[in-house]
Protein backbone atom coordinates (compact mmCIF):
# COMPACT_ATOMS: atom_id res chain seq x y z
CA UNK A 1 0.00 0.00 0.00
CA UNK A 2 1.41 3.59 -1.05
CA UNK A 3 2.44 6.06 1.89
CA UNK A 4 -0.58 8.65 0.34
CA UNK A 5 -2.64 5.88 0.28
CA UNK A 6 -1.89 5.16 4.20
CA UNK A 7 -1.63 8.64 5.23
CA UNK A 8 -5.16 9.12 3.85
CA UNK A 9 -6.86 5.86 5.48
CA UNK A 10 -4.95 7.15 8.94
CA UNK A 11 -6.39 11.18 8.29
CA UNK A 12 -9.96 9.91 7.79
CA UNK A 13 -9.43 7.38 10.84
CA UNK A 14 -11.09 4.48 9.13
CA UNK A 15 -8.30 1.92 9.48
CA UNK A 16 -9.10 0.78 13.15
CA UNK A 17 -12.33 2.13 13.12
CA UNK A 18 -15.14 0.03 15.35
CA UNK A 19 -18.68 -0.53 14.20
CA UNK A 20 -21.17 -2.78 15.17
CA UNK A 21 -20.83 -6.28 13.41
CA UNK A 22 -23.97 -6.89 10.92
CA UNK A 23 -26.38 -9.77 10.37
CA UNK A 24 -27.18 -9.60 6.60
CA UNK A 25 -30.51 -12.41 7.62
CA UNK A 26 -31.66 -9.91 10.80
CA UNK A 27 -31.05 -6.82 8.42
CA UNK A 28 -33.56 -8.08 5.13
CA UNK A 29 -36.55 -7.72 8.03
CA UNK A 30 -35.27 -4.36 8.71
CA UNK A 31 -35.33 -2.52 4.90
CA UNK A 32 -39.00 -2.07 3.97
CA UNK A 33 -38.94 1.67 4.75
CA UNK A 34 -35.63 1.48 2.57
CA UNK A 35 -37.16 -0.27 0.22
CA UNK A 36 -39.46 2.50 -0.97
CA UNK A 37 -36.68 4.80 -2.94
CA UNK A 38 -34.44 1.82 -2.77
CA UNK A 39 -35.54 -1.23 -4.15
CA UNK A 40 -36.30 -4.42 -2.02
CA UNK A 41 -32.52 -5.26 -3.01
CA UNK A 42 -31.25 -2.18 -3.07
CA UNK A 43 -31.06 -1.77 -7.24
CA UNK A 44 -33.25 1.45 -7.01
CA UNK A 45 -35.24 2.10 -10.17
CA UNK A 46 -35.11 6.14 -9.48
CA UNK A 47 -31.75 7.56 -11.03
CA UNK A 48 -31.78 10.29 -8.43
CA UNK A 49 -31.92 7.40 -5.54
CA UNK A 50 -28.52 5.24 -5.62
CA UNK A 51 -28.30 1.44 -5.78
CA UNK A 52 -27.54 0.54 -2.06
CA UNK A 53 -27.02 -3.36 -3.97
CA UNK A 54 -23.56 -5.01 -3.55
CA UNK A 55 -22.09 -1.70 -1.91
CA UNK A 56 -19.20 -2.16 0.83
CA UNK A 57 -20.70 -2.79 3.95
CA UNK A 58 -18.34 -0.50 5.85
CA UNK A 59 -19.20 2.31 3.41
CA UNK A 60 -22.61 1.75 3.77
CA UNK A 61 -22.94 1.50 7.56
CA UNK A 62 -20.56 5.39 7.65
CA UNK A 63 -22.98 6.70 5.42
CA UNK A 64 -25.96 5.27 7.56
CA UNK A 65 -24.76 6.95 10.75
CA UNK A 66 -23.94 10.11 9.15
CA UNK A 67 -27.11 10.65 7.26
CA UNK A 68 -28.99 9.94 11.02
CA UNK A 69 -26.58 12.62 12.50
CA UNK A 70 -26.82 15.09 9.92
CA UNK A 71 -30.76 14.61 8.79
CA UNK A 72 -32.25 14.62 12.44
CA UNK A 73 -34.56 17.63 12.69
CA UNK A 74 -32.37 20.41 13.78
CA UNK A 75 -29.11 19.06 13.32
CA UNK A 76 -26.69 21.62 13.25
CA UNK A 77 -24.69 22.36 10.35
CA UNK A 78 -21.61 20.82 9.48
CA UNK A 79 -22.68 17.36 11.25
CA UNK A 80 -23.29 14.24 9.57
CA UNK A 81 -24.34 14.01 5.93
CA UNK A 82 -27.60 15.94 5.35
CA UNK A 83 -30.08 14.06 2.65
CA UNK A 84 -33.30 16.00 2.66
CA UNK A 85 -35.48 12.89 1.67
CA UNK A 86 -33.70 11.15 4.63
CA UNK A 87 -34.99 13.55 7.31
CA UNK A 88 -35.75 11.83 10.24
CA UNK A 89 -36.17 8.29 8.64
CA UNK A 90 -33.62 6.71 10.15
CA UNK A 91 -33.71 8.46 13.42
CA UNK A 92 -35.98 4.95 15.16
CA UNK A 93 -33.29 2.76 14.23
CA UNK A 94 -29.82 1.72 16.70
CA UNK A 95 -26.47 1.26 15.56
CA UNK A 96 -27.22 -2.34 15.24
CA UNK A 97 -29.81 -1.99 13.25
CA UNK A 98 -27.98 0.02 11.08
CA UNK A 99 -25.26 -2.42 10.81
CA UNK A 100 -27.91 -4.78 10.09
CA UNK A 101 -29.40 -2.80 7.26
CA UNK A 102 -25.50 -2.63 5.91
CA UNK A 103 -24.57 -6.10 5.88
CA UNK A 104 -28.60 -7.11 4.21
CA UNK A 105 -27.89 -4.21 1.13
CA UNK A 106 -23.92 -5.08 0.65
CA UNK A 107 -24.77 -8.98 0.22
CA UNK A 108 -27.25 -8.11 -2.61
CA UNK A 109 -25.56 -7.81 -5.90
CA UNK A 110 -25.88 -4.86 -7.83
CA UNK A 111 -27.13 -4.65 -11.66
CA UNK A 112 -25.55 -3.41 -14.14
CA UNK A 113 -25.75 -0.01 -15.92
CA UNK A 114 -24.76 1.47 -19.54
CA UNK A 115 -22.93 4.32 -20.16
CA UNK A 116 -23.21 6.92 -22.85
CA UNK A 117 -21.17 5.40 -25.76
CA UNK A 118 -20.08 9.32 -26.96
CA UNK A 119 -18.83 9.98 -23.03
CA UNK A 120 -16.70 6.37 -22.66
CA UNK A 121 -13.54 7.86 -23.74
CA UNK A 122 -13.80 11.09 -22.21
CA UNK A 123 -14.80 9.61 -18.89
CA UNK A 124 -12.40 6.39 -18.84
CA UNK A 125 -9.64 8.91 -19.61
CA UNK A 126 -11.18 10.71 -16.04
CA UNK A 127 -11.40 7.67 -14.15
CA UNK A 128 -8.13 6.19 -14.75
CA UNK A 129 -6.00 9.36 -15.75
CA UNK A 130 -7.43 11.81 -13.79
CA UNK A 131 -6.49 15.28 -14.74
CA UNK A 132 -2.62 15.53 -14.85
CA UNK A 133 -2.75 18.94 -15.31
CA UNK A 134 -4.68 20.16 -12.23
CA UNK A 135 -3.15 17.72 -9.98
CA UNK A 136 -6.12 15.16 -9.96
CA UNK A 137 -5.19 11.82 -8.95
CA UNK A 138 -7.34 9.15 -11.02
CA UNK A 139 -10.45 7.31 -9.79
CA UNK A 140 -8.84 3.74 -9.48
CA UNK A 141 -5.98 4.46 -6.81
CA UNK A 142 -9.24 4.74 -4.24
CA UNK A 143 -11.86 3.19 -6.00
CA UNK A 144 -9.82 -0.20 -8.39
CA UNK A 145 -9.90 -0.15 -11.65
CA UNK A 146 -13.03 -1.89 -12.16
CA UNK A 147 -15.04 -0.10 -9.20
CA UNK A 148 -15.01 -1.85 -6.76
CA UNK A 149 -13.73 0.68 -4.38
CA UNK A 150 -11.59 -1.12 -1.28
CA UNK A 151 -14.02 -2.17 1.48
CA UNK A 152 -11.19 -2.28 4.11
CA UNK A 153 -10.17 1.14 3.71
CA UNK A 154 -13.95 1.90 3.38
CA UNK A 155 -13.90 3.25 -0.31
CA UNK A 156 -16.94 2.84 -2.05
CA UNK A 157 -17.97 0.53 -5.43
CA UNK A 158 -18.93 3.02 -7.89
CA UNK A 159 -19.06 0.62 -10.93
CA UNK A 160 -22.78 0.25 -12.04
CA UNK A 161 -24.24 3.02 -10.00
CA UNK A 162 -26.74 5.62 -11.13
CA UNK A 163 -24.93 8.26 -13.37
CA UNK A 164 -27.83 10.80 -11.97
CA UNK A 165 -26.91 9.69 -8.21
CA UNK A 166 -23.24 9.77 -9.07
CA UNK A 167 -23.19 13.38 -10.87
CA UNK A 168 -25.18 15.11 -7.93
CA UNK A 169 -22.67 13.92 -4.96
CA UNK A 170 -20.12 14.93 -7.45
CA UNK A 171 -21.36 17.99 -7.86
CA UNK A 172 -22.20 18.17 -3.81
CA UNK A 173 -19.19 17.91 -3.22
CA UNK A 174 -17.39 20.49 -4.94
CA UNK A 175 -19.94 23.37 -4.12
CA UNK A 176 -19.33 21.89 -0.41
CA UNK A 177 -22.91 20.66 0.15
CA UNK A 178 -21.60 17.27 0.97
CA UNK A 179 -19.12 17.41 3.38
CA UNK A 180 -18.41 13.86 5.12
CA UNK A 181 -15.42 12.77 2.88
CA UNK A 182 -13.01 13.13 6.28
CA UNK A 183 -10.52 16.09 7.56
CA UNK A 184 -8.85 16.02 4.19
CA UNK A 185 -11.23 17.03 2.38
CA UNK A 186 -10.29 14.22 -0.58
CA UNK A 187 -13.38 13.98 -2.28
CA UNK A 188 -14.14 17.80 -2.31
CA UNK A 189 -10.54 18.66 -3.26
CA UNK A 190 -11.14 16.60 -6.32
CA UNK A 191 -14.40 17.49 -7.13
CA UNK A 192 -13.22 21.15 -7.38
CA UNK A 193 -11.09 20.19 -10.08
CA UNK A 194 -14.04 18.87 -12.01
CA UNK A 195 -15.59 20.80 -14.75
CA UNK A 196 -19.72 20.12 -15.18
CA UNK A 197 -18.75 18.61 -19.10
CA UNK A 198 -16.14 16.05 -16.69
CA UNK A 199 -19.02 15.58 -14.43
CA UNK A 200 -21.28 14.31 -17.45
CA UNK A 201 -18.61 12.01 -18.87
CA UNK A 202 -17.09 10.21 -15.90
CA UNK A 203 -20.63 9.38 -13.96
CA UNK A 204 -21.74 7.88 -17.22
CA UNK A 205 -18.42 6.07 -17.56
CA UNK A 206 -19.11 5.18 -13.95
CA UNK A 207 -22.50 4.02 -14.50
CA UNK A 208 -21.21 1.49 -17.14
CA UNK A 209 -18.14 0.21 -15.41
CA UNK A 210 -18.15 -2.91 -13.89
């Protein structure tokens, strides 16, 4: 593993980090509110809702407990993840039930997507070039060359996911409306070096990968 690769995982403090251990069997009784914008297993039908399906189970359960932080009525700014449509839906449920939830959605598998066939070479060139000239690091050193992400670290599969879904937290994050990416900033750092035409071709590329 590279040393920027290990400074990162030790920044965002996700290399020892505890969580509750999931039951994938205890979580499928648990994801019928989910279900709703979802899909039953997690391979939404909405573009705008992302496919929860086959996604790491570390990522997933993070992204749980920060949209219940940061979409609580009243949470203050700054804290957690704020989805409007989550607001205060997953404020009955405990950390184990969360975990729960994580381990039913990551065991799923995810379908696959198409992307744009006049945005593949713009957005493969993206995902595993990045943009030399800005100092953008490519896709695949977080994410694997296929998508997969790196579920020990805690990087999220992107392959096959919603190029709607995957252009808005793109897009979040480099206007700073999505802000849980960690102390250094990674994922806004790089967004900010994304133009809206780069935004276009890489999600589609992403939607198609896998």
């Amino acid at each position: 593993m590279n040393k920027i690769l290990v400074s990162l995982l030790l920044t965002l403090g996700i290399t020892g980090m505890a969580h509750a251990a999931g039951n994938a069997e205890a979580g499928q009784g648990k994801v019928a509110v989910c279900g709703a914008c979802h899909g039953a297993d997690g391979n939404s039908a909405a573009p705008n809702f992302p496919k929860l399906a086959g996604q790491g189970e570390r990522y997933l359960l993070k992204q749980l407990q920060d949209i219940k932080a940061g979409s609580t009525p009243g949470a203050p700014e700054g804290v957690g993840r704020k989805v409007l449509e989550m607001t205060g839906l997953l404020d009955p449920y405990s950390d184990q039930d969360l975990a729960d939830i994580a381990a039913y959605f990551s065991s799923q598998k995810m379908t696959v997507g198409m992307a744009d066939p006049k945005l593949v070479k713009q957005g493969e060139k993206l995902f595993r070039g990045g943009k030399v000239d800005v100092g953008m690091p490519a896709c695949t050193g977080c994410h694997a060359p296929n998508g997969v992400g790196i579920e020990a670290a805690g990087f999220p599969k992107l392959g096959g996911q919603h190029a709607a879904y995957v252009a808005k937290q793109l897009t979040d994050f480099r206007e700073g409306n999505r802000t849980n990416d960690g102390d250094t900033m990674i994922m806004r750092n790089i967004a900010a070096k994304l133009s809206n035409k780069d935004i276009e071709a890489l999600s589609s590329y992403i939607q198609g990968l896998h």
